[in-house]
Protein backbone atom coordinates (compact mmCIF):
# COMPACT_ATOMS: atom_id res chain seq x y z
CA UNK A 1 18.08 19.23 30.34
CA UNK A 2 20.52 20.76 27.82
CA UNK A 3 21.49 18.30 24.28
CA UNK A 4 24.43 17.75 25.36
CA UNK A 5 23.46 15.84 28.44
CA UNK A 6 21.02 13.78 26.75
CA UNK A 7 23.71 12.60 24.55
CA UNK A 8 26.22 11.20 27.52
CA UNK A 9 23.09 9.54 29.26
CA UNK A 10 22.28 7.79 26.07
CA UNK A 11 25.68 6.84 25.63
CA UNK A 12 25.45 5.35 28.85
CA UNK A 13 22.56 3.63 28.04
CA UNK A 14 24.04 2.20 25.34
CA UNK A 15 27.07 0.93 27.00
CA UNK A 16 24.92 -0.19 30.20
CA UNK A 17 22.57 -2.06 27.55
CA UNK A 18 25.38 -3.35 25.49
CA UNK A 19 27.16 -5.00 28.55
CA UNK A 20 24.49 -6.27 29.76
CA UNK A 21 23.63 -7.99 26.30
CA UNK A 22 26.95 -9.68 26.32
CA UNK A 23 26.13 -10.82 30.26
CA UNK A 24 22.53 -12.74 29.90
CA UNK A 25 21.13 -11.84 26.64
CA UNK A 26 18.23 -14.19 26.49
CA UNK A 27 17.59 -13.41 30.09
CA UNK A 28 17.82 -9.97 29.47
CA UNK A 29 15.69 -9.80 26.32
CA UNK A 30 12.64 -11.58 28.13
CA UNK A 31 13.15 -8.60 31.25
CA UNK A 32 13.35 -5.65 28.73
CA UNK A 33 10.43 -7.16 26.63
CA UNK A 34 8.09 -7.87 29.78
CA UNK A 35 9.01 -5.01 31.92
CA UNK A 36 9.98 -1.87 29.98
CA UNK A 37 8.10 -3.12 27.13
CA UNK A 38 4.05 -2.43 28.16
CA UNK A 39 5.37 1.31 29.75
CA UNK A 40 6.76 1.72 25.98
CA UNK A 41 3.51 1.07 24.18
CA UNK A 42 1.68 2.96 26.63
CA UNK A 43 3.18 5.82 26.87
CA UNK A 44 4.55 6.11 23.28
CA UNK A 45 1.05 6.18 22.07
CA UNK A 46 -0.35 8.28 24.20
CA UNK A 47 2.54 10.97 23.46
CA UNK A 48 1.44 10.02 19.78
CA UNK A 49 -2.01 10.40 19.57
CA UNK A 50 -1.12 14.22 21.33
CA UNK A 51 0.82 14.89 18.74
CA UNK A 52 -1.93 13.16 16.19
CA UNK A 53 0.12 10.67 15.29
CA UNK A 54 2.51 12.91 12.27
CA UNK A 55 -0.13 12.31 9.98
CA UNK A 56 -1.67 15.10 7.49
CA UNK A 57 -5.19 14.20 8.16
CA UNK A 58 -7.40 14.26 11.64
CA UNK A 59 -8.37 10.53 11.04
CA UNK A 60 -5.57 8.70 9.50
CA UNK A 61 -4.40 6.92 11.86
CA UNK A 62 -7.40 5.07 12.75
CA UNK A 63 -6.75 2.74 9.52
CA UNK A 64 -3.91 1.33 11.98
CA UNK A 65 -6.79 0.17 13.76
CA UNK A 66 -8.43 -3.15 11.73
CA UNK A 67 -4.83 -4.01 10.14
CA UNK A 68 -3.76 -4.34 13.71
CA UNK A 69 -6.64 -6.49 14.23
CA UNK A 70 -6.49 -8.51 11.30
CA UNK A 71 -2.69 -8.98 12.34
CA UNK A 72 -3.46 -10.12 15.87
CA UNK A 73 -5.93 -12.90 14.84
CA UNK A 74 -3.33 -14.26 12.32
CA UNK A 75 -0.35 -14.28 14.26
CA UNK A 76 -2.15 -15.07 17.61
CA UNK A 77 -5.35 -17.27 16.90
CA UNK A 78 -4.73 -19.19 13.65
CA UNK A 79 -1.32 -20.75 12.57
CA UNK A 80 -2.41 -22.30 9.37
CA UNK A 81 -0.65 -22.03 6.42
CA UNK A 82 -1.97 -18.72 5.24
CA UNK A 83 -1.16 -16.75 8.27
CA UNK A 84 2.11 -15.61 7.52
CA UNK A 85 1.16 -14.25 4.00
CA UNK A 86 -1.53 -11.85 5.96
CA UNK A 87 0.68 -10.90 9.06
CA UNK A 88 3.38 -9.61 6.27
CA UNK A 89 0.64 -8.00 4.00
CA UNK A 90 -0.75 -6.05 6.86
CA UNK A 91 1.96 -5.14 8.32
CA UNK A 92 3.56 -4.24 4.41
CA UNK A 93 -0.23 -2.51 3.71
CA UNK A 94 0.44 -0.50 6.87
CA UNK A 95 3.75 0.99 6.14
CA UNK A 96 2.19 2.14 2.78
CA UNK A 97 -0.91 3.39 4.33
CA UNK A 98 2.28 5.69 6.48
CA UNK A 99 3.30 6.90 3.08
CA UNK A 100 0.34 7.91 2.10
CA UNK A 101 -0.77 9.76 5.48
CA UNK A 102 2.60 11.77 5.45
CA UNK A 103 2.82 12.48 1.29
CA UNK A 104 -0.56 12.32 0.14
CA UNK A 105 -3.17 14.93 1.22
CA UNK A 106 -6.84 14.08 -0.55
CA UNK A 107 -8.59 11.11 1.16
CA UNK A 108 -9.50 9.25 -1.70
CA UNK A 109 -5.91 9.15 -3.50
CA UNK A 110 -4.60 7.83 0.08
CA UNK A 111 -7.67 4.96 -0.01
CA UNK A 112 -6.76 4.36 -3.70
CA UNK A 113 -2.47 3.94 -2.51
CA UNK A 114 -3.97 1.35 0.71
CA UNK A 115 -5.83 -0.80 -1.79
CA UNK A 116 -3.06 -0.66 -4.57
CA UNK A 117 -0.84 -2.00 -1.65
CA UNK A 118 -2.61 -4.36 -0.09
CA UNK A 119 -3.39 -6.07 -3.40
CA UNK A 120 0.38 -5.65 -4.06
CA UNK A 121 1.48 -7.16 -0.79
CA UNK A 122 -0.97 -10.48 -1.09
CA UNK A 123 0.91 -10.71 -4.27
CA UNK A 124 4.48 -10.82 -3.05
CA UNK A 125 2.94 -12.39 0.07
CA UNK A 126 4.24 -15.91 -1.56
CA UNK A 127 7.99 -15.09 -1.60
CA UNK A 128 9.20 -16.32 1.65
CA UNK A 129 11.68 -13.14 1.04
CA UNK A 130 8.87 -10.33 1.45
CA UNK A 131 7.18 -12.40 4.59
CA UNK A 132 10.78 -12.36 5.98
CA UNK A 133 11.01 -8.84 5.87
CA UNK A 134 7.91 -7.72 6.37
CA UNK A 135 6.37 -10.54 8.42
CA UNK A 136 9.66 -10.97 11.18
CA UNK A 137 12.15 -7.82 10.51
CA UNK A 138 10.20 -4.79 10.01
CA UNK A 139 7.93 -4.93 13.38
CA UNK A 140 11.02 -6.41 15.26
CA UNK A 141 14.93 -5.59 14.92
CA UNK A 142 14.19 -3.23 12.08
CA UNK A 143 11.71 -1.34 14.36
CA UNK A 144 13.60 -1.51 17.03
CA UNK A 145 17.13 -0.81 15.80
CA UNK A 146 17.14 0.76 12.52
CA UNK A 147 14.33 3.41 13.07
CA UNK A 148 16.26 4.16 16.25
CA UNK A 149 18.95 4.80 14.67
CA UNK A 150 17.44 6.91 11.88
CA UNK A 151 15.94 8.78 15.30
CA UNK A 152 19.53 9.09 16.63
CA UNK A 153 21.22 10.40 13.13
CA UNK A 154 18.36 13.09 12.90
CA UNK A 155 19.09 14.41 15.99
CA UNK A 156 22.92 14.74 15.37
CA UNK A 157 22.42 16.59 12.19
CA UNK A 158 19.88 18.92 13.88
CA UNK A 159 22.10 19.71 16.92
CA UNK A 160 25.51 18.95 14.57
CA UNK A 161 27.16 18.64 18.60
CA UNK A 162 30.19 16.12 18.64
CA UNK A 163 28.65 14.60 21.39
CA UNK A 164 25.27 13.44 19.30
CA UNK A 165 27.87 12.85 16.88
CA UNK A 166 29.80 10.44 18.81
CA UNK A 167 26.44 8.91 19.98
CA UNK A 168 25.67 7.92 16.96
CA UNK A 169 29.75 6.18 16.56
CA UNK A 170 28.77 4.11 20.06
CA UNK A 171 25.42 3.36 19.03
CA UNK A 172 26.56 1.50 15.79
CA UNK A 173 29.65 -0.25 17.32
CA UNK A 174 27.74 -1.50 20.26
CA UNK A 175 25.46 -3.22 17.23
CA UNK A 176 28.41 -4.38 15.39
CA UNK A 177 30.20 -5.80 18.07
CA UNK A 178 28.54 -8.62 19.02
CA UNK A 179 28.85 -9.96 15.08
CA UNK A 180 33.09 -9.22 15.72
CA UNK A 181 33.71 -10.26 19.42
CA UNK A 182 31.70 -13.64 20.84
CA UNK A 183 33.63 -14.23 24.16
CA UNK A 184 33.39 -17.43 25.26
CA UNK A 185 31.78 -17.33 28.90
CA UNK A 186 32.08 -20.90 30.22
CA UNK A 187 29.81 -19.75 33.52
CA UNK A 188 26.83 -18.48 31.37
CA UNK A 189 24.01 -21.04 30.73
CA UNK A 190 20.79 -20.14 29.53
CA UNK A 191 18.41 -19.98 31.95
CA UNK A 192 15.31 -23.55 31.76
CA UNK A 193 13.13 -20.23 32.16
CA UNK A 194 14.52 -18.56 28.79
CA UNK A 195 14.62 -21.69 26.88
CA UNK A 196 10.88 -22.52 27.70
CA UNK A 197 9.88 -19.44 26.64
CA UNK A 198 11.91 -18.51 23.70
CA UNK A 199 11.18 -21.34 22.14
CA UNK A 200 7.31 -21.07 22.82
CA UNK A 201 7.43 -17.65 21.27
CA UNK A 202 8.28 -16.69 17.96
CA UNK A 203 11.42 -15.47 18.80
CA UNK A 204 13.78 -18.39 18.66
CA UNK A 205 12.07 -18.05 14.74
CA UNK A 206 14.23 -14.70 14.50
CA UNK A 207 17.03 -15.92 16.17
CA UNK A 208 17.55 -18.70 13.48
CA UNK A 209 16.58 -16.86 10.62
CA UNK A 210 18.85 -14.20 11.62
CA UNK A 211 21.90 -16.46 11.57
CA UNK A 212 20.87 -17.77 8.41
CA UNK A 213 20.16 -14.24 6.88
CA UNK A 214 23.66 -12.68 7.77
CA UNK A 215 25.32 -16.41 6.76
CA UNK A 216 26.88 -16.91 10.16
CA UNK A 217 29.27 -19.88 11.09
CA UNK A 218 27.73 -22.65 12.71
CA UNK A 219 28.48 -26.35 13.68
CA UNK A 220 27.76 -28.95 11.02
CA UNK A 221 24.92 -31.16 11.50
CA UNK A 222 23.31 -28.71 14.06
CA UNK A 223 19.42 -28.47 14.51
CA UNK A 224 17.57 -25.45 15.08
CA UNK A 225 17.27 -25.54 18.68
CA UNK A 226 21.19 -25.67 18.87
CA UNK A 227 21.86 -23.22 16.69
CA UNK A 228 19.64 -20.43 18.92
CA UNK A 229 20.68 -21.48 22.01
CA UNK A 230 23.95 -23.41 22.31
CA UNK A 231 25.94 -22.19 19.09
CA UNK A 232 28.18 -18.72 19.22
CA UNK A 233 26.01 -17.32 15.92
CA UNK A 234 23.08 -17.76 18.13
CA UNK A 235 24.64 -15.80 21.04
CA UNK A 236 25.76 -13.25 19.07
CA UNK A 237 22.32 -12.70 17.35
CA UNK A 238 20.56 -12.88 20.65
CA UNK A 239 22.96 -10.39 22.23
CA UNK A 240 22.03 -7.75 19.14
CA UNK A 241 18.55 -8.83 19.71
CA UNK A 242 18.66 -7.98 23.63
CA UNK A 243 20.76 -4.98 23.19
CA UNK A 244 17.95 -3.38 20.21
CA UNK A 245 15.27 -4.10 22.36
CA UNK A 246 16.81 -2.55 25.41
CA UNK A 247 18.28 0.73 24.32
CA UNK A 248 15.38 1.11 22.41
CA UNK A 249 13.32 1.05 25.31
CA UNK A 250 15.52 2.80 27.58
CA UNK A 251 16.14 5.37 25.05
CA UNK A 252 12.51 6.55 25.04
CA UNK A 253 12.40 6.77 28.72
CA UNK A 254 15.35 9.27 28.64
CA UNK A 255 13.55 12.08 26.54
CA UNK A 256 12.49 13.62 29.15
CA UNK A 257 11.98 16.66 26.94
CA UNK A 258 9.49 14.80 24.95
CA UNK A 259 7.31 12.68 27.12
CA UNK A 260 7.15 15.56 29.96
CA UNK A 261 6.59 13.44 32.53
CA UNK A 262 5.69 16.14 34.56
CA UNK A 263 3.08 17.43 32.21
CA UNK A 264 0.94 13.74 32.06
CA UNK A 265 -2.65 15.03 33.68
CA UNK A 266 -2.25 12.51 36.94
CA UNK A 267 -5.73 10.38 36.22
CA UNK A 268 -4.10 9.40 32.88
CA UNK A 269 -0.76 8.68 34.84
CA UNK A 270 -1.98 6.53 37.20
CA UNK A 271 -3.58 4.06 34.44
CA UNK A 272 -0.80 4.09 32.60
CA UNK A 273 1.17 2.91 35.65
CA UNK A 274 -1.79 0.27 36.37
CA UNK A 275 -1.92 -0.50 33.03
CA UNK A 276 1.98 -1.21 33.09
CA UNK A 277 1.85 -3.27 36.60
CA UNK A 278 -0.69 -5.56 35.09
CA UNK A 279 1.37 -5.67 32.29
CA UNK A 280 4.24 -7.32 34.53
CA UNK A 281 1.96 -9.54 36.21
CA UNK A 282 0.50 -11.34 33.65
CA UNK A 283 3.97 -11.90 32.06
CA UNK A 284 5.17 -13.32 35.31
CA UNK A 285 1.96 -15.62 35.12
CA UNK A 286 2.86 -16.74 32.31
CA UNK A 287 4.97 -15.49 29.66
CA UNK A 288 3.63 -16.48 26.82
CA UNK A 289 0.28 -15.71 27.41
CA UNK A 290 1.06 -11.95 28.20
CA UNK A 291 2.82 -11.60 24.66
CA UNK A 292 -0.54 -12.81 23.33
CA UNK A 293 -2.62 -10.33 25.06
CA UNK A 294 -0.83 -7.71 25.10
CA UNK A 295 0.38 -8.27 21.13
CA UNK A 296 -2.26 -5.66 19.69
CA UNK A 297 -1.31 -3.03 21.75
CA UNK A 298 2.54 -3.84 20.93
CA UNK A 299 1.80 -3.54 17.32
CA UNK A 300 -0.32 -1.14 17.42
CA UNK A 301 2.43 1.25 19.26
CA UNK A 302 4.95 0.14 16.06
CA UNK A 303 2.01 1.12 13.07
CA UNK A 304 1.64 4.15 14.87
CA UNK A 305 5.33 5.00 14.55
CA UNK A 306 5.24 4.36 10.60
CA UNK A 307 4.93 8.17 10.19
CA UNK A 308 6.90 9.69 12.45
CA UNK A 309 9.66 7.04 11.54
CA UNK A 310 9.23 8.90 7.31
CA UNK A 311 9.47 12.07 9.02
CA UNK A 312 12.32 10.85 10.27
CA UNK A 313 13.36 9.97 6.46
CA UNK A 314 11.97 13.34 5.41
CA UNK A 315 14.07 15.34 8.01
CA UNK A 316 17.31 13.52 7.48
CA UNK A 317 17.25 14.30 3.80
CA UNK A 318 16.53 17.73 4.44
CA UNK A 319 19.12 18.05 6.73
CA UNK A 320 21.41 16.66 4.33
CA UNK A 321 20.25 19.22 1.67
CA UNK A 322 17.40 17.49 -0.46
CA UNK A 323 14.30 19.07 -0.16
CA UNK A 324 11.17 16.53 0.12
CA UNK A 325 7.78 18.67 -0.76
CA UNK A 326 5.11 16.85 1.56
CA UNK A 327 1.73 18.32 2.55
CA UNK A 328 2.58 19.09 5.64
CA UNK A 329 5.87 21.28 7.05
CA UNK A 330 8.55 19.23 9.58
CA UNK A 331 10.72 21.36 11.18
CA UNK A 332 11.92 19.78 14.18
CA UNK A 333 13.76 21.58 17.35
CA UNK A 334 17.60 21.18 17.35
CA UNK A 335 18.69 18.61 19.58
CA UNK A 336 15.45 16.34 19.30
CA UNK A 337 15.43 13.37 16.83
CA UNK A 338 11.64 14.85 15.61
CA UNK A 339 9.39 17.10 15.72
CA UNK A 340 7.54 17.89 19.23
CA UNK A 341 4.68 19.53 17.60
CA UNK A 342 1.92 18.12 15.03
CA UNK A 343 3.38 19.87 11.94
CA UNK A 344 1.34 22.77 10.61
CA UNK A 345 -0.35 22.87 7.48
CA UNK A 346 1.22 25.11 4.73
């Protein structure tokens, strides 16, 4: 399949997704995050650990490993008043321990960077700014929205085609829009379904925070659980929220070129796919427990995209004529927002 048509199916995607966000965005977000979702992390990470993971030394990536773990039983199994500052220093102490993998080569200077930022991270731990970021944003919209677009803007300035070009254009007016056009859709309702379990999740938490963050309109006097679900700022955010999660999603699924489907030894295929169906039905059980059980392998999928998401950095800047000296070489194909191979050594 040639650039070009990779470009006009994405753009499709996009505008598929980005209806369908304006349509039933809660309902929508819960679909994309239970269904396409698990197939994500699954098959992401296996195409990752092929590829070993973009990172400059054999082992790297298995310090992923205990912050994920260490994330999990904060986020999942204890809600006291210290589990935010740890979900936000892991998750801050694993996009450092990224850096180091893809710009440091000797072992030891990459343990002494880890430490430096873990002790760093505890410390800024207690500004509710840095747990916003790193704690909510980072492994959710900025994951999901900004490192796909970094993926997206790569590949245009690889292929420099008009239509990756103008993929890029759709891609960040579909985002936009919801924040400039809110129709008002007096048949929509939000489903008893999505309320029960947005709220029970974390997400309404992003929803709220997100209106706050970007300073958007709402009723006086409104509470929290109005503001997510029955005010127009709350729509809109949700809509971006649905749309981020779905293209993102269905974006991965559409390089074929990458994942080579066809290519998949058919033992591994098959529990994927088992993997994935179990996936569903445990989220149809019950929602919220499937986000709980299936949360490590969820983050563990978004630590393991820290360095491929700097050689993303690294490849954009060269492309735009700064050359970043890192131990390893990233030259990636035109057409493809990164590199299909594990980089070579120089």
């Amino acid at each position: 399949m040639n650039t070009t048509r990779v470009d006009l199916i994405n753009m499709g995607l996009m505008i598929i997704s980005c209806i369908a966000a304006y349509l039933l965005p809660f309902e929508l977000f819960l679909f994309s995050y239970a269904v396409l979702g698990p197939l994500h992390y699954l098959t992401e990470i296996s195409w990752l650990h092929r590829r070993d993971y973009f990172v400059n030394g054999k082992w790297d990536y298995l310090i992923f490993i205990p912050l994920t773990l260490v994330l999990t039983y904060f986020v999942v199994f204890d809600e006291g008043p210290q589990a935010g500052r740890w979900a936000a220093n892991m998750i801050f102490t694993s996009f450092a321990a990224a850096l180091a993998m893809v710009f440091i080569k000797k072992w030891t200077n990459k343990f002494l960077l880890i430490l430096i930022a873990f002790m760093i991270g505890w410390l800024m731990s207690f500004f509710n700014g840095f747990q916003l970021i790193f704690g909510m944003y980072i492994p959710t919209l900025i994951h999901v929205f900004l490192f796909t677009g970094l993926f997206i803007i790569y590949g245009a300035l690889k292929s420099k085609s008009l239509t990756a070009g103008l993929s890029v254009f759709i891609f960040v007016l579909c985002g936009i829009s919801f924040f400039f056009y809110a129709p008002v859709m007096s048949w929509y309702q939000v489903s008893p379904y999505a309320v029960s379990n947005i709220s029970s999740l974390k997400f309404g938490g992003l929803i709220y925070s997100s209106v706050q963050s970007l300073h958007l309109k709402i009723p006086a006097g409104s509470n929290a659980y109005q503001v997510v679900f029955n005010s127009m700022a709350g729509q809109s955010v949700m809509r971006f929220i649905a749309f981020a999660y779905t293209y993102h999603y269905l974006n991965w699924f559409s390089k074929t070129s990458i994942i080579k489907w066809h290519l998949v030894p058919r033992k591994w295929l098959i529990v994927v796919l088992m993997a994935w169906v179990s996936a569903i039905a445990l989220y149809a059980i019950d929602f919220v427990l499937g986000l709980e059980v299936l949360f490590l392998l969820s983050m563990l999928h978004v630590f393991f995209e820290f360095p491929l998401n700097f050689r993303s950095f690294i490849g954009i800047a060269g492309e735009m004529g700064f050359n970043i000296n890192t131990p390893t070489a990233a030259p990636a194909p035109a057409g493809e927002p990164i590199l299909k191979k594990r980089i070579t050594k120089k």
